[in-house]
C-alpha atoms as a PDB file:
ATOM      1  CA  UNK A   1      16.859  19.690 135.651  1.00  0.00           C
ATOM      2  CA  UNK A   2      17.475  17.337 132.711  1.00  0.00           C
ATOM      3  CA  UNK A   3      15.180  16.826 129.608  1.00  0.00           C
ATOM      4  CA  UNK A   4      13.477  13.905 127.851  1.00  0.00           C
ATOM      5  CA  UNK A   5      14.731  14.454 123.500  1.00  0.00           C
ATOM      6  CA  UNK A   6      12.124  11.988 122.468  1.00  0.00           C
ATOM      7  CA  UNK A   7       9.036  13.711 123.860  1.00  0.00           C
ATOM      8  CA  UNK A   8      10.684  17.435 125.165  1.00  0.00           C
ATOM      9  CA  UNK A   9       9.354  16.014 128.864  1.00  0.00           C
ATOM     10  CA  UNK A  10      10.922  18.197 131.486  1.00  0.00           C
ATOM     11  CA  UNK A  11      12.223  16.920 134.914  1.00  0.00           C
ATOM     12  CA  UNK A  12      12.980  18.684 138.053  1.00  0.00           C
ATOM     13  CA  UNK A  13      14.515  17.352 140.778  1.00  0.00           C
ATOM     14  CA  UNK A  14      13.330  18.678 144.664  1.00  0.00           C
ATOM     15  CA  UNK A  15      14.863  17.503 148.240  1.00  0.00           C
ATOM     16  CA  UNK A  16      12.205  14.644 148.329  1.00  0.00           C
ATOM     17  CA  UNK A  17      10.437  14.228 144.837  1.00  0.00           C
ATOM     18  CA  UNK A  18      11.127  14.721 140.929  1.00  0.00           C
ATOM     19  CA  UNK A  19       8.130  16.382 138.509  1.00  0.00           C
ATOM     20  CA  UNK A  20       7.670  16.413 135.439  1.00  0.00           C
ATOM     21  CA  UNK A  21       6.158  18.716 132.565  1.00  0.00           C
ATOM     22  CA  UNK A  22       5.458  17.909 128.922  1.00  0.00           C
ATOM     23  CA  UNK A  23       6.658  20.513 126.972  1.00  0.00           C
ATOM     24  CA  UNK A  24       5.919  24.042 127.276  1.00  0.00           C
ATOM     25  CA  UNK A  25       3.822  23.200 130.615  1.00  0.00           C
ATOM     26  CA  UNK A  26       3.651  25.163 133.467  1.00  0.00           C
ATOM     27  CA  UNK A  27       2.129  22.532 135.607  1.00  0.00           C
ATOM     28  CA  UNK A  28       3.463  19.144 136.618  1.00  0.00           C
ATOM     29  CA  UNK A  29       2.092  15.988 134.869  1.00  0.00           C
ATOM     30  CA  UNK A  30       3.383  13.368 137.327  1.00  0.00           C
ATOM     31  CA  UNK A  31       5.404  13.441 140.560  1.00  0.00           C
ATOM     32  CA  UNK A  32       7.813  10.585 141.274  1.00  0.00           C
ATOM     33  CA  UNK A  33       9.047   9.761 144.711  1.00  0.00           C
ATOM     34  CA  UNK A  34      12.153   8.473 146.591  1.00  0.00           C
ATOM     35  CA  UNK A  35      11.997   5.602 148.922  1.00  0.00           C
ATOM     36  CA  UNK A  36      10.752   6.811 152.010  1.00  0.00           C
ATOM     37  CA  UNK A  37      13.773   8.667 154.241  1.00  0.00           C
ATOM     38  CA  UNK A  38      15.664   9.901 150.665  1.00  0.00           C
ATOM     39  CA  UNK A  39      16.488  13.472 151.012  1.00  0.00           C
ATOM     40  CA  UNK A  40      18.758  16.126 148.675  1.00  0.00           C
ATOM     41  CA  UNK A  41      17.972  14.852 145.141  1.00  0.00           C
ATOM     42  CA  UNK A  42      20.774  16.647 142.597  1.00  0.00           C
ATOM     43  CA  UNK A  43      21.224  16.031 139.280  1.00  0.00           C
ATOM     44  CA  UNK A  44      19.355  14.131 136.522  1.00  0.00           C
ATOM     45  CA  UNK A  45      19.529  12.766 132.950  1.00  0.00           C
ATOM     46  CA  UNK A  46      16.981  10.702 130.719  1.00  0.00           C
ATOM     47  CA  UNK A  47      19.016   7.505 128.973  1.00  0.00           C
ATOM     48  CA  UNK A  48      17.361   7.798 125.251  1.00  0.00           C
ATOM     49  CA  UNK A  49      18.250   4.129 124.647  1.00  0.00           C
ATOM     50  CA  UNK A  50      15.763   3.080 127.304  1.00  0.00           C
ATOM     51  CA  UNK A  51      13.746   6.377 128.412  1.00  0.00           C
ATOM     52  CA  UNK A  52      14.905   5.228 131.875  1.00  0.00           C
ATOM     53  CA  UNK A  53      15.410   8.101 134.492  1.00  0.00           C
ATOM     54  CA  UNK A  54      18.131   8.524 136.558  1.00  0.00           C
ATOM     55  CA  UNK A  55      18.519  10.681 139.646  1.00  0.00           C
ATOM     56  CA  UNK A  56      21.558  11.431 141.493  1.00  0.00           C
ATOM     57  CA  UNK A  57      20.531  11.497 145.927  1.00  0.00           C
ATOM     58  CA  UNK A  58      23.461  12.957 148.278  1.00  0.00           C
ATOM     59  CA  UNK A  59      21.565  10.817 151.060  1.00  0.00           C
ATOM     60  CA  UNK A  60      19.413   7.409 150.954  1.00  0.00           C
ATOM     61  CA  UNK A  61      17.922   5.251 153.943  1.00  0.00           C
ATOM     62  CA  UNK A  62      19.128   2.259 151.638  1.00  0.00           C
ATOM     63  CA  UNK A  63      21.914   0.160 152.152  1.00  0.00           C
ATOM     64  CA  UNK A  64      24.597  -0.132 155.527  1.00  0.00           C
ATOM     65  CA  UNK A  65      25.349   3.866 155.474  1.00  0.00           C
ATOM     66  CA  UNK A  66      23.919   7.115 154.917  1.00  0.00           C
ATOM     67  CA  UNK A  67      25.833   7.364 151.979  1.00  0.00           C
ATOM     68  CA  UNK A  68      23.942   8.619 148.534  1.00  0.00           C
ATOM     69  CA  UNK A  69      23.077   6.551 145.490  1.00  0.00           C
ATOM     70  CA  UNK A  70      21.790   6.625 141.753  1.00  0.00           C
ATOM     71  CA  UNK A  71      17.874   6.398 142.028  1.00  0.00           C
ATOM     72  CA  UNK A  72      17.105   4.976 137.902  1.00  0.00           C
ATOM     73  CA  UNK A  73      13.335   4.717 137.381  1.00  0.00           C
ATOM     74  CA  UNK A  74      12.218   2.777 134.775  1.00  0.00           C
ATOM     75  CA  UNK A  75      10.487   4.295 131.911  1.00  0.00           C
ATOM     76  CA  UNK A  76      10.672   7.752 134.145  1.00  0.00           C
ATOM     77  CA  UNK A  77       7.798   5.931 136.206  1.00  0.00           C
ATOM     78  CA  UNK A  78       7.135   4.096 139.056  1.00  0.00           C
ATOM     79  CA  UNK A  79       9.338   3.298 141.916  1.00  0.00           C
ATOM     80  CA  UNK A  80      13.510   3.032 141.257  1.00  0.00           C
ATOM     81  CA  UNK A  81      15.699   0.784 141.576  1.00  0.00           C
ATOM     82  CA  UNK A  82      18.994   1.956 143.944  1.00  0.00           C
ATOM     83  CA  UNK A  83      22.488   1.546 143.055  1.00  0.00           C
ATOM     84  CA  UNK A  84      25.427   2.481 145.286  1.00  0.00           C
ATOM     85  CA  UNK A  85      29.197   2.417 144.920  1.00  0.00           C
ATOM     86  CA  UNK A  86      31.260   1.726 147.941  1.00  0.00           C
ATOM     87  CA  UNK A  87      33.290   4.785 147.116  1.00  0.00           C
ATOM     88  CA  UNK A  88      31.108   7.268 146.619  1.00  0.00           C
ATOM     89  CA  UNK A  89      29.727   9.558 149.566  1.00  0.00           C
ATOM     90  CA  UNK A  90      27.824  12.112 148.084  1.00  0.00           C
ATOM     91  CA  UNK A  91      26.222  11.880 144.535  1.00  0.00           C
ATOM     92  CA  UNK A  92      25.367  14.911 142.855  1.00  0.00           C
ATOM     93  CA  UNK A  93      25.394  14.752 139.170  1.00  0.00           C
ATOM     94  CA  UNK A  94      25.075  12.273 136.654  1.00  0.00           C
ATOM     95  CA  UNK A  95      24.162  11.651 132.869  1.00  0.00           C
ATOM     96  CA  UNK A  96      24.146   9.041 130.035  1.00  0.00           C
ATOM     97  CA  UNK A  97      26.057   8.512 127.064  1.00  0.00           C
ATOM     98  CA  UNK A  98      24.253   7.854 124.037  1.00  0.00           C
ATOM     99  CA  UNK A  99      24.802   4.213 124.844  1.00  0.00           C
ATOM    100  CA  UNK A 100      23.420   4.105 127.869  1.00  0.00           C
ATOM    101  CA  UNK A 101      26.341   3.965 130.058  1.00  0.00           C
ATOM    102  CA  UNK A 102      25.655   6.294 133.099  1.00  0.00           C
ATOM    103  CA  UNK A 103      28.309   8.446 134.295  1.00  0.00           C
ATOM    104  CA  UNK A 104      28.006  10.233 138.028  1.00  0.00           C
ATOM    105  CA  UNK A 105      30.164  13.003 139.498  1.00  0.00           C
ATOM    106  CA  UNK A 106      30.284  13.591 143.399  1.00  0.00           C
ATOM    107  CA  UNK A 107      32.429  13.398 146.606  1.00  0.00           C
ATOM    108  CA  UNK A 108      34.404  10.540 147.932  1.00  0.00           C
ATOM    109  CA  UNK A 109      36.839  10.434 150.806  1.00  0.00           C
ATOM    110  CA  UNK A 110      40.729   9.856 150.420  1.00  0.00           C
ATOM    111  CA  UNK A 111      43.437   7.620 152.348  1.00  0.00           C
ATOM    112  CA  UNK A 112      43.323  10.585 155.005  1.00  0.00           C
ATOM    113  CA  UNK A 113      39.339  10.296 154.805  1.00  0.00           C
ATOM    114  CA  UNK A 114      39.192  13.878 153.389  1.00  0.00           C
ATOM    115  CA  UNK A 115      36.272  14.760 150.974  1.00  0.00           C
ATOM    116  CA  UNK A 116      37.641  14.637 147.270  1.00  0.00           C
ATOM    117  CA  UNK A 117      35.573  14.762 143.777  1.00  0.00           C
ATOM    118  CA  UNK A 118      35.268  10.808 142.952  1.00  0.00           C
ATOM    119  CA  UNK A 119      34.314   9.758 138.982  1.00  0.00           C
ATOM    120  CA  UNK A 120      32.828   6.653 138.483  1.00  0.00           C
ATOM    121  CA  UNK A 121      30.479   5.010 135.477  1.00  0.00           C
ATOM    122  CA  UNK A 122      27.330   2.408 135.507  1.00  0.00           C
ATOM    123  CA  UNK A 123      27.708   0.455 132.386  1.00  0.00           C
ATOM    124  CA  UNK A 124      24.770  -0.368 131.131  1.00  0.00           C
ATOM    125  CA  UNK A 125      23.060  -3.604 132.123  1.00  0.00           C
ATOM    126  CA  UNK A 126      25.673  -3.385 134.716  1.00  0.00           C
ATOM    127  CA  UNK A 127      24.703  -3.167 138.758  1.00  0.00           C
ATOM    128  CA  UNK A 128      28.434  -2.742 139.685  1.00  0.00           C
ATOM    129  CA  UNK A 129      30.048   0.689 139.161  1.00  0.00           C
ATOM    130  CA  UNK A 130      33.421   1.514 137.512  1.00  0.00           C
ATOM    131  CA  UNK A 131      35.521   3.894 139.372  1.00  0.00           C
ATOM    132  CA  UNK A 132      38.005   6.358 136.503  1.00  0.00           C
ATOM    133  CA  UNK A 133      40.195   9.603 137.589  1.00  0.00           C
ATOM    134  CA  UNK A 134      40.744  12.669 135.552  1.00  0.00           C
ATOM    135  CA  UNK A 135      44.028  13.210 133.669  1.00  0.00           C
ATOM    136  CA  UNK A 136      44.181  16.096 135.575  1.00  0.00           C
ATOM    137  CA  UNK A 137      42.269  18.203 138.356  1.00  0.00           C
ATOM    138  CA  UNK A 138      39.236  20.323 137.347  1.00  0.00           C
ATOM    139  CA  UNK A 139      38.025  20.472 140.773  1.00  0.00           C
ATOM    140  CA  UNK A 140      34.767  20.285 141.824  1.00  0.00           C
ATOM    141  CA  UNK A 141      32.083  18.913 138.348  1.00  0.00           C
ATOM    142  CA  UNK A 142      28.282  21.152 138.467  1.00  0.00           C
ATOM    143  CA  UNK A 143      26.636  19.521 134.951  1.00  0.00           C
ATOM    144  CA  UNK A 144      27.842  15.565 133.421  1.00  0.00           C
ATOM    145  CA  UNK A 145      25.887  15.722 129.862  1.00  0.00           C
ATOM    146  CA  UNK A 146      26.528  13.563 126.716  1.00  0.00           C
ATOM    147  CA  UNK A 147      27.642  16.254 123.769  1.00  0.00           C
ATOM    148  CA  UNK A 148      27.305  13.425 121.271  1.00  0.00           C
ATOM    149  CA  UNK A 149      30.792  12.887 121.183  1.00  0.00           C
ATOM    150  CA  UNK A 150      32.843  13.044 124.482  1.00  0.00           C
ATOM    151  CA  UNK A 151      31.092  13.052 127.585  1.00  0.00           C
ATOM    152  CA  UNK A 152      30.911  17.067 128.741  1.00  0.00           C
ATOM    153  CA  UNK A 153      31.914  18.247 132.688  1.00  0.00           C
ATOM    154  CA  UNK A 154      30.742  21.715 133.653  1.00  0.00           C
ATOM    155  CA  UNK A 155      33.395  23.042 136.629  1.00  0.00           C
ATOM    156  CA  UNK A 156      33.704  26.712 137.210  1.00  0.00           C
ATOM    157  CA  UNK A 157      34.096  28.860 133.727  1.00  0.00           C
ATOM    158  CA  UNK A 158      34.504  25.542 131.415  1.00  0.00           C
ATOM    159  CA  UNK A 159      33.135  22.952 129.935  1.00  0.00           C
ATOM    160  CA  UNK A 160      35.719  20.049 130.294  1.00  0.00           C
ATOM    161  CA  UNK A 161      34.988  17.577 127.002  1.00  0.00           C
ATOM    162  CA  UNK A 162      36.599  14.278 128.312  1.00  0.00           C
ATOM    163  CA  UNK A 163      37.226  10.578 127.032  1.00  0.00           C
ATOM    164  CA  UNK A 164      36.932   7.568 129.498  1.00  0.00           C
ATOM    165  CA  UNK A 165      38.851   4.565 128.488  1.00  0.00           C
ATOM    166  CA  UNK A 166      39.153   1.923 131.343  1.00  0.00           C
ATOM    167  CA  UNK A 167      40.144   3.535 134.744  1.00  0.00           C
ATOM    168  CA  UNK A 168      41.125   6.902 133.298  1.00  0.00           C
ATOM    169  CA  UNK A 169      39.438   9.980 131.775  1.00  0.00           C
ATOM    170  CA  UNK A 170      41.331  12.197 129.534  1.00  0.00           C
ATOM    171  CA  UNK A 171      40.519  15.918 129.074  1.00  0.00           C
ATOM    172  CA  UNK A 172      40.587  16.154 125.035  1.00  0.00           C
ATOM    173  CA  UNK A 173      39.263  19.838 124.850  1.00  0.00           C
ATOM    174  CA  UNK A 174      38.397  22.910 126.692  1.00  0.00           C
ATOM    175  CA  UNK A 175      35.218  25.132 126.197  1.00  0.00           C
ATOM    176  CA  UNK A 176      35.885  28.469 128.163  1.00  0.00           C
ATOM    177  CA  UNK A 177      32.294  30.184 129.111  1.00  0.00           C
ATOM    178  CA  UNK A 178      33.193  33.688 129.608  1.00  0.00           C
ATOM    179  CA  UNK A 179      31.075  35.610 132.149  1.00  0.00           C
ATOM    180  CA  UNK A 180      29.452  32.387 133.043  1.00  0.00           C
ATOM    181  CA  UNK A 181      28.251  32.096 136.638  1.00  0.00           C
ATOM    182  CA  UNK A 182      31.155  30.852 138.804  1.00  0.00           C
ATOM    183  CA  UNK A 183      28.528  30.164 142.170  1.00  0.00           C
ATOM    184  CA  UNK A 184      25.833  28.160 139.853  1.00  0.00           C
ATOM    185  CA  UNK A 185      27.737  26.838 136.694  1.00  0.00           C
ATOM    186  CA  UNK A 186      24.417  25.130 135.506  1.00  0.00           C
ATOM    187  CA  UNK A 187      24.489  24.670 132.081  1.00  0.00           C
ATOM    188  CA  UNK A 188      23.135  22.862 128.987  1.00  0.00           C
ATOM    189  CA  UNK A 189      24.272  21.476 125.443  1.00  0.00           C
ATOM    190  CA  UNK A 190      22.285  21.958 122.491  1.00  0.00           C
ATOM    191  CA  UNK A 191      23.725  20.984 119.432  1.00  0.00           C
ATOM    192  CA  UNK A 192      25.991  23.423 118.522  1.00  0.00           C
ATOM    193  CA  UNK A 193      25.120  26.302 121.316  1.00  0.00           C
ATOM    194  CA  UNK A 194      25.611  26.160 125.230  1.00  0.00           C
ATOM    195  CA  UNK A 195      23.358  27.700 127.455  1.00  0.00           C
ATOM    196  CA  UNK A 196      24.262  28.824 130.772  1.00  0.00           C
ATOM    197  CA  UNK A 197      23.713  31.759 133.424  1.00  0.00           C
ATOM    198  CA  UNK A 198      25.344  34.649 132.633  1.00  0.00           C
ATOM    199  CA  UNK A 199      26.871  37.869 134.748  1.00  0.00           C
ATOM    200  CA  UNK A 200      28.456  40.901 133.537  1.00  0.00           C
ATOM    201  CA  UNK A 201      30.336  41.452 136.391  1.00  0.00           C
ATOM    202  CA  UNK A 202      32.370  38.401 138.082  1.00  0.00           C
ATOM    203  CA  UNK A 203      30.728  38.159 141.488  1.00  0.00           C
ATOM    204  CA  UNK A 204      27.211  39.202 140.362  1.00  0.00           C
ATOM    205  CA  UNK A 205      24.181  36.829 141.371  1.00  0.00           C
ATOM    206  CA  UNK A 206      23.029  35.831 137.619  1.00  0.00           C
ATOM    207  CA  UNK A 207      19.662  37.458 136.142  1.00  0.00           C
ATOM    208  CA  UNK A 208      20.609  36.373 132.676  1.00  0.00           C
ATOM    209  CA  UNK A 209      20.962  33.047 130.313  1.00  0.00           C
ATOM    210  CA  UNK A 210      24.195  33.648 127.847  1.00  0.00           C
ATOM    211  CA  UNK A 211      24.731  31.454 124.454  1.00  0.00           C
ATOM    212  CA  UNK A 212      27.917  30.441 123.284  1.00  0.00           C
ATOM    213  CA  UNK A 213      29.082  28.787 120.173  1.00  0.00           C
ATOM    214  CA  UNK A 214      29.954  24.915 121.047  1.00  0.00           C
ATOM    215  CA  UNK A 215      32.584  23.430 121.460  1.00  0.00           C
ATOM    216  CA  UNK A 216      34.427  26.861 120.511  1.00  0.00           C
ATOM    217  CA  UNK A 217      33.332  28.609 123.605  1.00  0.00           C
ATOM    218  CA  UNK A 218      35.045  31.654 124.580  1.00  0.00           C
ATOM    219  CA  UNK A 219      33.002  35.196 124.470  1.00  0.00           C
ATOM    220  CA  UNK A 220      29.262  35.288 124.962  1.00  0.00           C
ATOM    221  CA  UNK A 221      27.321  35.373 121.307  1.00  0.00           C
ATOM    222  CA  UNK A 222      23.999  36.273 122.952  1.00  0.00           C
ATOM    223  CA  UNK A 223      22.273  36.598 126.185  1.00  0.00           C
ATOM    224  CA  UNK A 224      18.233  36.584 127.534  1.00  0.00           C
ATOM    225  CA  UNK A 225      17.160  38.979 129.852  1.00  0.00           C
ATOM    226  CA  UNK A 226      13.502  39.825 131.076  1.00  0.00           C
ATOM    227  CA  UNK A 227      13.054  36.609 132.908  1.00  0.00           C
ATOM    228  CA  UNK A 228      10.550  36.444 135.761  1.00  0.00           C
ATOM    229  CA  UNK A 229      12.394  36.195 138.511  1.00  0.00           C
ATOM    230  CA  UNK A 230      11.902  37.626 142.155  1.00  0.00           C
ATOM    231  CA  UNK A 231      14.531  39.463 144.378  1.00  0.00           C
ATOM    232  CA  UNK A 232      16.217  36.740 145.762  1.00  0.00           C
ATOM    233  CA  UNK A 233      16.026  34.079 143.141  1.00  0.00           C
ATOM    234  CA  UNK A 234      19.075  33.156 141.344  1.00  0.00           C
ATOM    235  CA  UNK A 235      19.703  30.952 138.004  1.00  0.00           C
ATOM    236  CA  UNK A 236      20.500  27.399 139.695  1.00  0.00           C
ATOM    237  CA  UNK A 237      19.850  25.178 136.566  1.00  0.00           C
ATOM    238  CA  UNK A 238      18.814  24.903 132.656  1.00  0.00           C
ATOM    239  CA  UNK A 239      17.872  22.290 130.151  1.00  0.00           C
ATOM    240  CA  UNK A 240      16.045  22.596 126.661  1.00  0.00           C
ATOM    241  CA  UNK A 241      13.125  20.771 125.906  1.00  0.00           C
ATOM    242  CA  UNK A 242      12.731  20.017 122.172  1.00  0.00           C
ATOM    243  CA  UNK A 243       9.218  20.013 120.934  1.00  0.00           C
ATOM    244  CA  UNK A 244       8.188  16.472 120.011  1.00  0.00           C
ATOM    245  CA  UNK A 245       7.534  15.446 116.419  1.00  0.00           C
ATOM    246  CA  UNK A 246       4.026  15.194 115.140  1.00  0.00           C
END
């Protein structure tokens, strides 16, 4: 799920198709679809210096592989353009900077062709991706968002607030979510609050949304129960949409 700040529009991403609702809506407004044979659509993220969409696919019928791409739809509408980087296999998450730069977070293979998280950045106006490492391993990245600031990784029980300069990405702080879902670490920055699923017990399926402070992290401030969820159903994602201005 990722948001639209100018006009609170809400998209969610499905295996073959993205909708979206205005805010508050229960109903979809507009469906936009993949090229034909696109399947597993992750993560997504609005670019507010454009109001272009992009939409992280683990597996596209584009290109000289089965490899994934960045779908970006212009003006959230229409059909996308595809872009691809040669080491990238799977793409799962990805947001913009409040330049427009697009960062993505997924899985690339190794030297011994073993599955490893790979980094890499769109600049904008670029077609060509930039490749950048860590400064050290966080393992595997669930949520890339744009804090205003440093661009914001969501692995595990953290929020990883990171500078890229050139090929390298340094870690300059550490938000620890306590009691935030290890299986689905979905999450979302607000301002100055985080909102992610939240479980009492480490191991428990999440039925709750917790709010920490940001960047401080650390212990839970509040939490929101009483959502409508069936047996099964787990928390697998969050954004906020902000009511637009009148």
């Amino acid at each position: 799920m990722c948001s639209d700040p100018s006009n609170g529009n809400v998209f969610v991403t499905a295996d073959n198709r993205i909708d979206e609702y205005t805010h508050g809506g229960t109903s979809p407004i507009a469906t936009l679809t993949p090229p034909s044979g696109d399947a597993s659509l992750w993560g997504c993220s609005i670019d507010v210096t454009t109001g272009n969409l992009a939409v992280a696919v683990s597996q596209t019928n584009e290109g000289p592989s089965d490899n994934g791409a960045v779908l970006i739809f212009k003006g959230a509408k229409g059909s996308p353009a595809i872009y691809s980087d040669k080491t990238m296999h799977v793409y799962y998450y990805c947001g913009y900077d409040g330049a427009g730069n697009l960062y993505v977070v997924g899985d690339g293979y190794d030297k011994n062709q073993q599955l490893q998280p790979t980094f890499t950045q769109l600049p904008k106006g670029s077609s060509t991706f930039t490749d950048f490492t860590l400064n050290s391993n966080i393992g595997y990245v669930y949520k890339v968002q744009w804090d205003g600031k440093y661009l914001a990784m969501h692995a595990d029980e953290a929020i990883y607030r990171v500078q890229v300069s050139g090929g390298t990405g340094t870690i300059v702080g550490v938000t620890p979510l306590t009691k935030s879902s290890d299986d689905n670490p979905a999450s979302w920055i607000q301002g100055n609050t985080v909102i992610a699923p939240y479980v009492k017990r480490i191991g428990q399926m999440p039925a709750r949304l917790g709010f920490w402070k940001y960047p401080a992290g650390g212990k839970v401030a509040s939490t929101l129960g009483g959502l409508r969820m069936q047996k099964h159903d787990i928390l697998n994602d969050v954004t906020v949409s902000v009511a637009p201005s009148r």
